[in-house]
PDB file of N, CA and C in Angstrom:
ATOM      1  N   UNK A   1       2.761  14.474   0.811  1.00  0.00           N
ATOM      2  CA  UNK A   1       3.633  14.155   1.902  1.00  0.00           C
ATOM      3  C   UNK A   1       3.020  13.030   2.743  1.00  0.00           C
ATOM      4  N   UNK A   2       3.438  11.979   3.034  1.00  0.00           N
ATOM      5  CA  UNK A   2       3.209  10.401   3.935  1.00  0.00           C
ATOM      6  C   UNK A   2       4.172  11.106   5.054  1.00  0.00           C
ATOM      7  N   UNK A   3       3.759  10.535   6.093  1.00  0.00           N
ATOM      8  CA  UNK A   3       4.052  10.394   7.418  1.00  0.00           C
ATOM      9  C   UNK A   3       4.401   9.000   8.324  1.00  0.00           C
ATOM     10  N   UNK A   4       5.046   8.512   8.742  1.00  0.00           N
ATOM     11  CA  UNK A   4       4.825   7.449   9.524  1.00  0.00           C
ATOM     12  C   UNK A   4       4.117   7.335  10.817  1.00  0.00           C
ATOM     13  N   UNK A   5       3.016   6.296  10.580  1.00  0.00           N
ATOM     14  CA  UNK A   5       1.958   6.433  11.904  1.00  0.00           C
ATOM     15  C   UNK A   5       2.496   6.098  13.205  1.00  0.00           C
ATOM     16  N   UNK A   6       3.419   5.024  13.085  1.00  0.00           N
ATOM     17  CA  UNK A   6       3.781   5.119  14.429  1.00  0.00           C
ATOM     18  C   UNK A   6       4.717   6.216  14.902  1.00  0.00           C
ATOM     19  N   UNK A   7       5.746   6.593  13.892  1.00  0.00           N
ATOM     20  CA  UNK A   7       7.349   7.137  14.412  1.00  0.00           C
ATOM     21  C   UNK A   7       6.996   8.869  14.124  1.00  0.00           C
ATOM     22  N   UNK A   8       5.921   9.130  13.051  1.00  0.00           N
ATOM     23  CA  UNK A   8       6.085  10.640  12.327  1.00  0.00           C
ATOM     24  C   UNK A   8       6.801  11.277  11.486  1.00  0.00           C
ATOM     25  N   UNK A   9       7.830   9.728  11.206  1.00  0.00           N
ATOM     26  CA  UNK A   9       8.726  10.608  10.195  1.00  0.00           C
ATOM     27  C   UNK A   9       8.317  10.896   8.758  1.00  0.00           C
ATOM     28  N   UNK A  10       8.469  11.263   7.940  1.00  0.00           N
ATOM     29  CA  UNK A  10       8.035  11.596   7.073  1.00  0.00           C
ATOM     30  C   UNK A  10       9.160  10.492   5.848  1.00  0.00           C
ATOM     31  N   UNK A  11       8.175  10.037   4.934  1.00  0.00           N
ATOM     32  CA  UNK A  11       8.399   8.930   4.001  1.00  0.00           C
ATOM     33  C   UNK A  11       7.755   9.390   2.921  1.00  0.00           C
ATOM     34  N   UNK A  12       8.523   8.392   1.959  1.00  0.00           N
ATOM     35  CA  UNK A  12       8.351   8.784   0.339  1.00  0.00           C
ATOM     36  C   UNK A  12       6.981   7.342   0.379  1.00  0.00           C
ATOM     37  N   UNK A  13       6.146   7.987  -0.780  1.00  0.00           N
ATOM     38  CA  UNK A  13       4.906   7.865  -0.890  1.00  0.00           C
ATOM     39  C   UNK A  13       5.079   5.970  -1.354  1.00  0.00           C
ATOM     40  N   UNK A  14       5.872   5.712  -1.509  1.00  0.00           N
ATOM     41  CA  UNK A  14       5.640   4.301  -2.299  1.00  0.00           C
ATOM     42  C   UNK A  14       6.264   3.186  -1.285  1.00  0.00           C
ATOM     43  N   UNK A  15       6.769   3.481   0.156  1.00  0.00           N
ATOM     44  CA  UNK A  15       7.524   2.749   0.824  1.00  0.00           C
ATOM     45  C   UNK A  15       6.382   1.999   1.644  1.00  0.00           C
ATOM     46  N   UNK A  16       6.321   0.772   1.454  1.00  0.00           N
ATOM     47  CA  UNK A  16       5.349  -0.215   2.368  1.00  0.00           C
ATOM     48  C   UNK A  16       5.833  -0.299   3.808  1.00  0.00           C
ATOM     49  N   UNK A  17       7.263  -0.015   4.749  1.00  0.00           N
ATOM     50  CA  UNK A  17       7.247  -0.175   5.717  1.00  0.00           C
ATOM     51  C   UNK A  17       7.887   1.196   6.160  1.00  0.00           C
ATOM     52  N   UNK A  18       8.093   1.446   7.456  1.00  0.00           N
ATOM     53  CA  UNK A  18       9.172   2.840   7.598  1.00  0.00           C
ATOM     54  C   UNK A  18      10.711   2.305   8.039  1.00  0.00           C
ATOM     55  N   UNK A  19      11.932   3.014   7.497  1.00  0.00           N
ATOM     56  CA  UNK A  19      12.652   2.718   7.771  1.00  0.00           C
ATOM     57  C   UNK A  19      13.280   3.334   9.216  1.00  0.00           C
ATOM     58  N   UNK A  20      12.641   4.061   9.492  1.00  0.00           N
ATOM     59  CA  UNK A  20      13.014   4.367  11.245  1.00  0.00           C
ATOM     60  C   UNK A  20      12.592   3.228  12.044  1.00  0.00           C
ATOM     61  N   UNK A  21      11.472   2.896  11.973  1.00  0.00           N
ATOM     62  CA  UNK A  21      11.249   2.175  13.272  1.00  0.00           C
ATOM     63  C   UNK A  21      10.198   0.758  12.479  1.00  0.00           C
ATOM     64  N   UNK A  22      10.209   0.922  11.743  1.00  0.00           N
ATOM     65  CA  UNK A  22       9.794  -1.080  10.622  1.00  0.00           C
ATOM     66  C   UNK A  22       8.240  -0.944  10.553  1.00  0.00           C
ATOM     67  N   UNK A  23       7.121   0.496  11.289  1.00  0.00           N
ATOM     68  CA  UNK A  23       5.822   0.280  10.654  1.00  0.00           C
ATOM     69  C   UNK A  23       5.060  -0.326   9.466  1.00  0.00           C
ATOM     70  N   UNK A  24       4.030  -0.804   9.530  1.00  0.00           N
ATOM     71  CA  UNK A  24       3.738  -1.238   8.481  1.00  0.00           C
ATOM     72  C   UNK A  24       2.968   0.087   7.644  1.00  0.00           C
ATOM     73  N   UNK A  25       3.014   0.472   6.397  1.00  0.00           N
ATOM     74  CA  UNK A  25       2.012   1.999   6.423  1.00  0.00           C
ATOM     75  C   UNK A  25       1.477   1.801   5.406  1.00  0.00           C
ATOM     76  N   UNK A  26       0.861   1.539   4.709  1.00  0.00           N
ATOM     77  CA  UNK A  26      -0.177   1.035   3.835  1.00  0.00           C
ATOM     78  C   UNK A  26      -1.394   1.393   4.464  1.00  0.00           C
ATOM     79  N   UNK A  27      -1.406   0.455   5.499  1.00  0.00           N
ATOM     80  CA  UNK A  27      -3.338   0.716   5.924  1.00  0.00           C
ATOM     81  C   UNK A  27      -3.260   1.759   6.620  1.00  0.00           C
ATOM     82  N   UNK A  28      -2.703   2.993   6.668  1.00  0.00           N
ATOM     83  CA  UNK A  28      -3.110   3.883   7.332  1.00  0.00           C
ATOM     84  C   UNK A  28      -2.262   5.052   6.835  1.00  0.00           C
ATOM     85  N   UNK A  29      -3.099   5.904   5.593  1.00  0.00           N
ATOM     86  CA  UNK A  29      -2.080   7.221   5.283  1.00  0.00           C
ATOM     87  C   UNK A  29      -2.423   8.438   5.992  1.00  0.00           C
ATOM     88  N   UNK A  30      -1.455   9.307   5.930  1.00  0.00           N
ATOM     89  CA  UNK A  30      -1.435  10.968   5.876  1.00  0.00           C
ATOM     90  C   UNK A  30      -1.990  11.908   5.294  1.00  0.00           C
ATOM     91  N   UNK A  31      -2.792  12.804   5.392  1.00  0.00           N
ATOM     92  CA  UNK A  31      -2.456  13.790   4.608  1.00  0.00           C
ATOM     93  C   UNK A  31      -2.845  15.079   5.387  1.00  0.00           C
ATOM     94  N   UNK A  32      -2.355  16.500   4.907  1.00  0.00           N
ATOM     95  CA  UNK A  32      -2.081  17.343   5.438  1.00  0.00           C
ATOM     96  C   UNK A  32      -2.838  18.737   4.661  1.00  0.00           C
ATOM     97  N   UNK A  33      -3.514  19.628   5.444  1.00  0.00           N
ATOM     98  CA  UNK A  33      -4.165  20.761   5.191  1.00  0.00           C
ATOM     99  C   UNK A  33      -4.466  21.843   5.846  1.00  0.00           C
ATOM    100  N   UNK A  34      -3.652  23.068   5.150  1.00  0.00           N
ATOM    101  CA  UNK A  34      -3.844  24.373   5.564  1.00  0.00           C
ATOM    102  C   UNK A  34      -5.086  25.203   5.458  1.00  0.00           C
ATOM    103  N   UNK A  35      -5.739  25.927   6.352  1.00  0.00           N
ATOM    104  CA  UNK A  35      -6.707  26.103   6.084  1.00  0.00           C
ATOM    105  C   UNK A  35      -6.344  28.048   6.953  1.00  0.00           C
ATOM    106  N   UNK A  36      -7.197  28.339   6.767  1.00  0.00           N
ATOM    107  CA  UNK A  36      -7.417  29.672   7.547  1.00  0.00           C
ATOM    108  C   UNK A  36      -8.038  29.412   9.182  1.00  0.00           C
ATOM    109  N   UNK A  37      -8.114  29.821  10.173  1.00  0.00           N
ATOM    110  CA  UNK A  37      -8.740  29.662  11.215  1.00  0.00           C
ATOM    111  C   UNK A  37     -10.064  30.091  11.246  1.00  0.00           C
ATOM    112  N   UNK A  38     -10.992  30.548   9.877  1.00  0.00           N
ATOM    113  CA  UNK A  38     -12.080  30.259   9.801  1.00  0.00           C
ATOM    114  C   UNK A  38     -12.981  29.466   9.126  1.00  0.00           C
ATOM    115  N   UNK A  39     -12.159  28.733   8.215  1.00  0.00           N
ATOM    116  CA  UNK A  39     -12.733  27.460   7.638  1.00  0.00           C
ATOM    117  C   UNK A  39     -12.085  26.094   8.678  1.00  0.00           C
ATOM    118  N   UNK A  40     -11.130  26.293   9.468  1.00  0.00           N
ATOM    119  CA  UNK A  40     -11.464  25.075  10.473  1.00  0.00           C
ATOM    120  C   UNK A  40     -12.200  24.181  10.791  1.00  0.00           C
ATOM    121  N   UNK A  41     -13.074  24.445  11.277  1.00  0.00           N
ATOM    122  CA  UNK A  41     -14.317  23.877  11.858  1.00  0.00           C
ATOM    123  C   UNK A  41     -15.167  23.567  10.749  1.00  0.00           C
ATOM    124  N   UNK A  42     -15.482  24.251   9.618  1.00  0.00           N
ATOM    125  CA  UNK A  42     -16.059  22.948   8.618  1.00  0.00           C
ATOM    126  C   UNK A  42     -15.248  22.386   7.564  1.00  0.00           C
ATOM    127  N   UNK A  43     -14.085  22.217   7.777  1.00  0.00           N
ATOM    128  CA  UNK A  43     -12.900  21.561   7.245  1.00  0.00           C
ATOM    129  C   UNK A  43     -13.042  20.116   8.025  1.00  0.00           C
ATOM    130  N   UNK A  44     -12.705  20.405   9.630  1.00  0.00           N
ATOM    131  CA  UNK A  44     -12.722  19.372   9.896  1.00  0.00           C
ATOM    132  C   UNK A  44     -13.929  18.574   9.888  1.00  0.00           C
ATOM    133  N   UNK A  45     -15.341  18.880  10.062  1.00  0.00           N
ATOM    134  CA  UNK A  45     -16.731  18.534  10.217  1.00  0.00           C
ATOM    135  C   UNK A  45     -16.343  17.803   8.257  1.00  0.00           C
ATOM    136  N   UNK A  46     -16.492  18.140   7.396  1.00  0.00           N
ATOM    137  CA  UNK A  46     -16.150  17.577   6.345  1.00  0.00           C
ATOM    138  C   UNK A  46     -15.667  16.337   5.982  1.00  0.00           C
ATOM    139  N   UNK A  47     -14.376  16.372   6.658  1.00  0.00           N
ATOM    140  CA  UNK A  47     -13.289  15.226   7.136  1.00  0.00           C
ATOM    141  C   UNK A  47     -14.316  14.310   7.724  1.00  0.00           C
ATOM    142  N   UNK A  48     -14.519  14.433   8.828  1.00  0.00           N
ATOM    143  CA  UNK A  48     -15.246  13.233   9.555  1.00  0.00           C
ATOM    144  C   UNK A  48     -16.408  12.581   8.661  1.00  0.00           C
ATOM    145  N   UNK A  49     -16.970  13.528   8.063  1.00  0.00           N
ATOM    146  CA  UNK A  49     -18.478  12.896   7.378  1.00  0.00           C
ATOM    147  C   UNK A  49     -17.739  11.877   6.482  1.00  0.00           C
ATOM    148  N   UNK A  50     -16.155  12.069   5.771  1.00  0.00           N
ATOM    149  CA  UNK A  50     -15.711  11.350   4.911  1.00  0.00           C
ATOM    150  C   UNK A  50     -15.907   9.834   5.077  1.00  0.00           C
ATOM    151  N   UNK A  51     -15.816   9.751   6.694  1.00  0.00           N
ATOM    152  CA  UNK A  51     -16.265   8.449   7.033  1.00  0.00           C
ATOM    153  C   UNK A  51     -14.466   7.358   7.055  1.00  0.00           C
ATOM    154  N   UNK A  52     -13.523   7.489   6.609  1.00  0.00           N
ATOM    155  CA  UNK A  52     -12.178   6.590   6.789  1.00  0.00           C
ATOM    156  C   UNK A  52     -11.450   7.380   7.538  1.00  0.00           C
ATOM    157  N   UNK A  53     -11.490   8.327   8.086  1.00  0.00           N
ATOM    158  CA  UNK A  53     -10.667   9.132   9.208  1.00  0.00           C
ATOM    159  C   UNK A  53     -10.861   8.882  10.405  1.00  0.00           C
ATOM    160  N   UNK A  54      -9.471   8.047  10.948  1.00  0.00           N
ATOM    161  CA  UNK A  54      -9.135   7.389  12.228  1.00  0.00           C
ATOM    162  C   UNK A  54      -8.520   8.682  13.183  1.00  0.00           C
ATOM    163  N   UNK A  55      -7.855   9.858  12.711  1.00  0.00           N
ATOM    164  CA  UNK A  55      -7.245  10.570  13.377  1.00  0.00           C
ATOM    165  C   UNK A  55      -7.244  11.856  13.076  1.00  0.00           C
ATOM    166  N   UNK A  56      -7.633  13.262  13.458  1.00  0.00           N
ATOM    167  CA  UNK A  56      -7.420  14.672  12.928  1.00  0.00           C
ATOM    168  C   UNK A  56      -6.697  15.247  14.199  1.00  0.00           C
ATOM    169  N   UNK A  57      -5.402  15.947  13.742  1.00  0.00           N
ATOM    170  CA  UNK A  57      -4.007  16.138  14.451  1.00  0.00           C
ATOM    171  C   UNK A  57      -4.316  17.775  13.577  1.00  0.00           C
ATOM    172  N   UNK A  58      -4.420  19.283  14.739  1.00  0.00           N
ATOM    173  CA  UNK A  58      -4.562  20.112  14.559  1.00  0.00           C
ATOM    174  C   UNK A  58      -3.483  21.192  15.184  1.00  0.00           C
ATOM    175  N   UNK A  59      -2.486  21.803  13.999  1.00  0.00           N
ATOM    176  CA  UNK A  59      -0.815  22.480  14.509  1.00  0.00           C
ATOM    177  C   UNK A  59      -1.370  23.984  14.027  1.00  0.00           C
ATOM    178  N   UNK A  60      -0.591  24.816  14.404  1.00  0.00           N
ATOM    179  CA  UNK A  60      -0.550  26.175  14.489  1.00  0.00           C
ATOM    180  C   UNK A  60       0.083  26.671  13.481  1.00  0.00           C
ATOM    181  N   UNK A  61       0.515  27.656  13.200  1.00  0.00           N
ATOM    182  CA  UNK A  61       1.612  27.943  11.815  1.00  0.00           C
ATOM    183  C   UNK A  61       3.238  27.574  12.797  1.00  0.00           C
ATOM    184  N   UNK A  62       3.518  27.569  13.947  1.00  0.00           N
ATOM    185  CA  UNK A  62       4.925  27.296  14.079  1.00  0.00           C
ATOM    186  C   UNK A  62       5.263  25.569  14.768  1.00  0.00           C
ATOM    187  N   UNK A  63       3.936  24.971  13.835  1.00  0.00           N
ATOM    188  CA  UNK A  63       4.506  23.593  13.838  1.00  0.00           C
ATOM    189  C   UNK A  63       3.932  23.013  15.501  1.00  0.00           C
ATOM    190  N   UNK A  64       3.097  23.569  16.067  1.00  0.00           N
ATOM    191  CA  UNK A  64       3.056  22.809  17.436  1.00  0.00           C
ATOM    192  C   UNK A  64       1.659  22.482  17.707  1.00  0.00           C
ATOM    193  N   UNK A  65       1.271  21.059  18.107  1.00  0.00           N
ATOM    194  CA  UNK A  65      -0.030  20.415  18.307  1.00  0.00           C
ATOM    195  C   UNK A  65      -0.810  21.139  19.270  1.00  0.00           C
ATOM    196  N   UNK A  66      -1.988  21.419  18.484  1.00  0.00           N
ATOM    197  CA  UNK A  66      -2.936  22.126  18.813  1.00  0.00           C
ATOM    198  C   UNK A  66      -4.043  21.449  19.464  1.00  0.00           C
ATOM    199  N   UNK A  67      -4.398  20.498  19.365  1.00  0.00           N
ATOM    200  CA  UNK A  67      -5.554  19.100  18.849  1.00  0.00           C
ATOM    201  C   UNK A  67      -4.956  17.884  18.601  1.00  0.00           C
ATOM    202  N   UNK A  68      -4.811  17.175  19.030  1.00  0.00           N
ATOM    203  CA  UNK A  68      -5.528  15.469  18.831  1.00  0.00           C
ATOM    204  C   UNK A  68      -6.928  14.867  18.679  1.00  0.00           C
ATOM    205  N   UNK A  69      -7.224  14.744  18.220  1.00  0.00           N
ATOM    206  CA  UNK A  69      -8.795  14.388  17.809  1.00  0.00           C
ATOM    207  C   UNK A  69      -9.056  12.820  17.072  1.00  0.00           C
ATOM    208  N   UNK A  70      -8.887  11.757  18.257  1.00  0.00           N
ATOM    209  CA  UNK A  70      -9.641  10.081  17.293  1.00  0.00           C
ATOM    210  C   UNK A  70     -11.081  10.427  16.938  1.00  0.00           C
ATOM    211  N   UNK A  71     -11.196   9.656  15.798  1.00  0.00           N
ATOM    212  CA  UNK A  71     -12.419  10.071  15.079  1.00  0.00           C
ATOM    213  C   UNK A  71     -12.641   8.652  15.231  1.00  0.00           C
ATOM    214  N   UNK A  72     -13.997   8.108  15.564  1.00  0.00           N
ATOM    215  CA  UNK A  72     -14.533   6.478  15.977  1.00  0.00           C
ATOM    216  C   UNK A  72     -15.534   6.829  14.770  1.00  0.00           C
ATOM    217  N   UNK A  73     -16.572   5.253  14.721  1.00  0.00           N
ATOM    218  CA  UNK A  73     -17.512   5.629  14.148  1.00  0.00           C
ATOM    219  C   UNK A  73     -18.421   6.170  15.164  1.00  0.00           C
ATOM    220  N   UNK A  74     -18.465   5.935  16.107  1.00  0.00           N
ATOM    221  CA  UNK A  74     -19.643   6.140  17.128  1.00  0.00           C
ATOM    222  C   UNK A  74     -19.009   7.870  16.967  1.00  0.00           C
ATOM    223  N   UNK A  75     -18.170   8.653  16.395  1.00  0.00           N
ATOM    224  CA  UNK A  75     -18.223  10.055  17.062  1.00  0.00           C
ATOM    225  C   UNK A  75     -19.461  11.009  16.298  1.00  0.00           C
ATOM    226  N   UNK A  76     -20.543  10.796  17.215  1.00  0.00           N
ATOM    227  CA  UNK A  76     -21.332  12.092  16.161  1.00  0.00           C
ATOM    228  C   UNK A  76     -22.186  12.660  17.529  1.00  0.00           C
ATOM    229  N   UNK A  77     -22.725  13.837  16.957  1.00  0.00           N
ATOM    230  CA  UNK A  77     -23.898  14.355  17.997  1.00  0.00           C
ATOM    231  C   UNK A  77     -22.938  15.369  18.691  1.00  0.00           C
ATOM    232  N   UNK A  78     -23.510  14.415  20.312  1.00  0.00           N
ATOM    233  CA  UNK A  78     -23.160  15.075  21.483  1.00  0.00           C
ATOM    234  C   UNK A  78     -21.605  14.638  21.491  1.00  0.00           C
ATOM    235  N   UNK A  79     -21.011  13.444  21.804  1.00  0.00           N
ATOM    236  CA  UNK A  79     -19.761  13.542  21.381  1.00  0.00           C
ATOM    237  C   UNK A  79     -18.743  13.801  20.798  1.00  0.00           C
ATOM    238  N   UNK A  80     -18.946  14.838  19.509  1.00  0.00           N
ATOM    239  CA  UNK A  80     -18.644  16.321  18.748  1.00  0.00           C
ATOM    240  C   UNK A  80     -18.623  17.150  19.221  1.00  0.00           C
ATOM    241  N   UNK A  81     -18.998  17.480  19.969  1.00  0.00           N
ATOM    242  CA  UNK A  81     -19.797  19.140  20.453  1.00  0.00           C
ATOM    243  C   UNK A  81     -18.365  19.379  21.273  1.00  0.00           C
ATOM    244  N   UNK A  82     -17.913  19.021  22.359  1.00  0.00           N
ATOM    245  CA  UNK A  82     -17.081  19.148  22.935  1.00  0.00           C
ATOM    246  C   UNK A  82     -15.780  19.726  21.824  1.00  0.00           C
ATOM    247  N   UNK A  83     -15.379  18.703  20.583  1.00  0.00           N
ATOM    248  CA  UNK A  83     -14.068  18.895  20.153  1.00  0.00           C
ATOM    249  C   UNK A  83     -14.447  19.889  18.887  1.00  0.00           C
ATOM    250  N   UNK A  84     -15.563  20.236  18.802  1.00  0.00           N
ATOM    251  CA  UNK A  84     -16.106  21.362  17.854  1.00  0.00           C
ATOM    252  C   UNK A  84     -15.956  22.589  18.722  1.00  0.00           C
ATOM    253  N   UNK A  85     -16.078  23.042  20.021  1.00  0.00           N
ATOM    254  CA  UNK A  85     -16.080  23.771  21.220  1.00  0.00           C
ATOM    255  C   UNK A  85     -14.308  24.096  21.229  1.00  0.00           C
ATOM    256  N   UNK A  86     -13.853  23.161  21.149  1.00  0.00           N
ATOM    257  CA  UNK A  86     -11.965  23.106  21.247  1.00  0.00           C
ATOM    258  C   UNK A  86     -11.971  23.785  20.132  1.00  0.00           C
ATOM    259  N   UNK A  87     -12.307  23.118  18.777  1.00  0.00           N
ATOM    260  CA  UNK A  87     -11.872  23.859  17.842  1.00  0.00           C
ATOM    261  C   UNK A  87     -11.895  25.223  17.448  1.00  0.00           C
ATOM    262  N   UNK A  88     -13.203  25.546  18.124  1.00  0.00           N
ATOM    263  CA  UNK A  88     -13.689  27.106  17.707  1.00  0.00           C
ATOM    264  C   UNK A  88     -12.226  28.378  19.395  1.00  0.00           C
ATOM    265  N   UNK A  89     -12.534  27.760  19.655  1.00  0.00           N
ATOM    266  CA  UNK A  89     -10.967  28.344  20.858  1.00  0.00           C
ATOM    267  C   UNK A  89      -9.436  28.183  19.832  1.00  0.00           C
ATOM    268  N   UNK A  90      -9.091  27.195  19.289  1.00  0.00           N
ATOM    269  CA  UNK A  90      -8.494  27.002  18.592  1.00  0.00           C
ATOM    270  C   UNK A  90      -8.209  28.148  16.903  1.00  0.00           C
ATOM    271  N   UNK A  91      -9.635  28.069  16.331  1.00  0.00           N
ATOM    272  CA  UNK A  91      -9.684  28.679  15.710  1.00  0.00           C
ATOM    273  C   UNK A  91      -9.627  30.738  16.124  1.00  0.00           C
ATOM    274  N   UNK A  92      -9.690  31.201  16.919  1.00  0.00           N
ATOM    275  CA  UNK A  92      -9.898  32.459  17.890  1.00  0.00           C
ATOM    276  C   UNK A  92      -8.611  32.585  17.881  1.00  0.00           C
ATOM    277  N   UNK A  93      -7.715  31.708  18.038  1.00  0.00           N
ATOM    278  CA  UNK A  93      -6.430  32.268  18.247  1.00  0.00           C
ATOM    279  C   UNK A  93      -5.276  31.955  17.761  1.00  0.00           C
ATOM    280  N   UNK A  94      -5.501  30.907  16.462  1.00  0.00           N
ATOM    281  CA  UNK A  94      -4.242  30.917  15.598  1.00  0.00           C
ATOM    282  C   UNK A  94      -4.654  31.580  14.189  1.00  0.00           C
ATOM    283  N   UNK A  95      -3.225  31.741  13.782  1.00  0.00           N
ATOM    284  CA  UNK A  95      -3.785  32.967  12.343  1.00  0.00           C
ATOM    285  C   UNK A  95      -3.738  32.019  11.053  1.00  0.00           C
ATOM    286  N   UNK A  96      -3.008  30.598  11.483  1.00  0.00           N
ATOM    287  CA  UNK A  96      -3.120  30.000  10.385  1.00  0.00           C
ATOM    288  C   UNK A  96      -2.714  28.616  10.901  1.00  0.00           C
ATOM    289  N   UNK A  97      -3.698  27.558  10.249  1.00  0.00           N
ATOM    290  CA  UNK A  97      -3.505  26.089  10.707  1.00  0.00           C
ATOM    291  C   UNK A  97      -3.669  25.325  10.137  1.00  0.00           C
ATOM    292  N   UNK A  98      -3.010  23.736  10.247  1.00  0.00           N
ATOM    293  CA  UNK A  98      -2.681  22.980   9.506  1.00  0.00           C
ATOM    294  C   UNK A  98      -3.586  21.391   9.940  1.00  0.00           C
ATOM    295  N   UNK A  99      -4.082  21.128   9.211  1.00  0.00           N
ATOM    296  CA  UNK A  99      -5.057  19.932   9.657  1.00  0.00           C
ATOM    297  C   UNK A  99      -4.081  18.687   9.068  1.00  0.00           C
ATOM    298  N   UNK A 100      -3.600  17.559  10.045  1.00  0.00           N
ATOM    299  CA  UNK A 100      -3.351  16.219   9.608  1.00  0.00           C
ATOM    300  C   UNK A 100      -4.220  15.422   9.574  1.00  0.00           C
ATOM    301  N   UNK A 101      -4.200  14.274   8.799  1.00  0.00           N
ATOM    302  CA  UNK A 101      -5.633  13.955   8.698  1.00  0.00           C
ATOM    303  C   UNK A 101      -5.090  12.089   8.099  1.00  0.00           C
ATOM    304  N   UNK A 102      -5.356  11.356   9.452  1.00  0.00           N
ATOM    305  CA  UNK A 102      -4.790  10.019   9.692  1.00  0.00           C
ATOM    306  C   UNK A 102      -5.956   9.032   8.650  1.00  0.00           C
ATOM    307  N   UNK A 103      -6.102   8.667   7.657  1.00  0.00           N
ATOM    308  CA  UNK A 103      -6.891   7.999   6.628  1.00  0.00           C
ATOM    309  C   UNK A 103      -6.792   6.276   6.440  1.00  0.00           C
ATOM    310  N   UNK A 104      -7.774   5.365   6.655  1.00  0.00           N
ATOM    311  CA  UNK A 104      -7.473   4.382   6.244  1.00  0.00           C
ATOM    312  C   UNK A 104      -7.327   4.282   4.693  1.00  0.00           C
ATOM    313  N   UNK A 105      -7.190   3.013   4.289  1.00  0.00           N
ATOM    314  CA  UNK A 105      -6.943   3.383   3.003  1.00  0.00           C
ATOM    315  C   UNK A 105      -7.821   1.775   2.448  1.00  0.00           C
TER     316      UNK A 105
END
């Protein structure tokens, strides 16, 4: 499943622009992962080490943003700790969640 970065709509995998609102989406895909609320937190820690993840967008099972999370290169250390802290609150109280996961390409 592709997403459109600017608009969110959801697009078929081979379309170079979006037809809602004319993004360009090539340099920047989607992708999406369910996880349990106890592999969370090294789901997402995973993700980041990947090193091309501009964005981790964290929903609940009834679809509603949990997390926003820009991932820089500068994010490591002490500037983790905080959205590792969110996550583990996050993780405590949903029964099942869905990691988006904004990728250059």
């Amino acid at each position: 499943m592709v997403y459109c970065a600017r608009c969110g709509k959801e697009l078929s995998e081979d379309m170079d622009y979006c037809p809602y609102c004319g993004a360009r989406q090539k340099a920047i895909s989607r992708k999406e992962y369910e996880v349990l609320p106890d592999d969370l937190i090294l789901k997402v820690k995973e993700l980041i080490r990947k090193g091309n993840v501009t964005k981790i967008i964290v929903k609940n099972e009834r679809d509603e943003t949990l997390l926003e999370m820009p991932v820089t290169v500068g994010l490591i250390g002490t500037l983790l700790a905080p959205w590792v802290a969110a996550l583990g609150v996050i993780a405590a109280l949903a029964t099942k969640c869905k990691i988006i996961v904004e990728e250059k390409e």
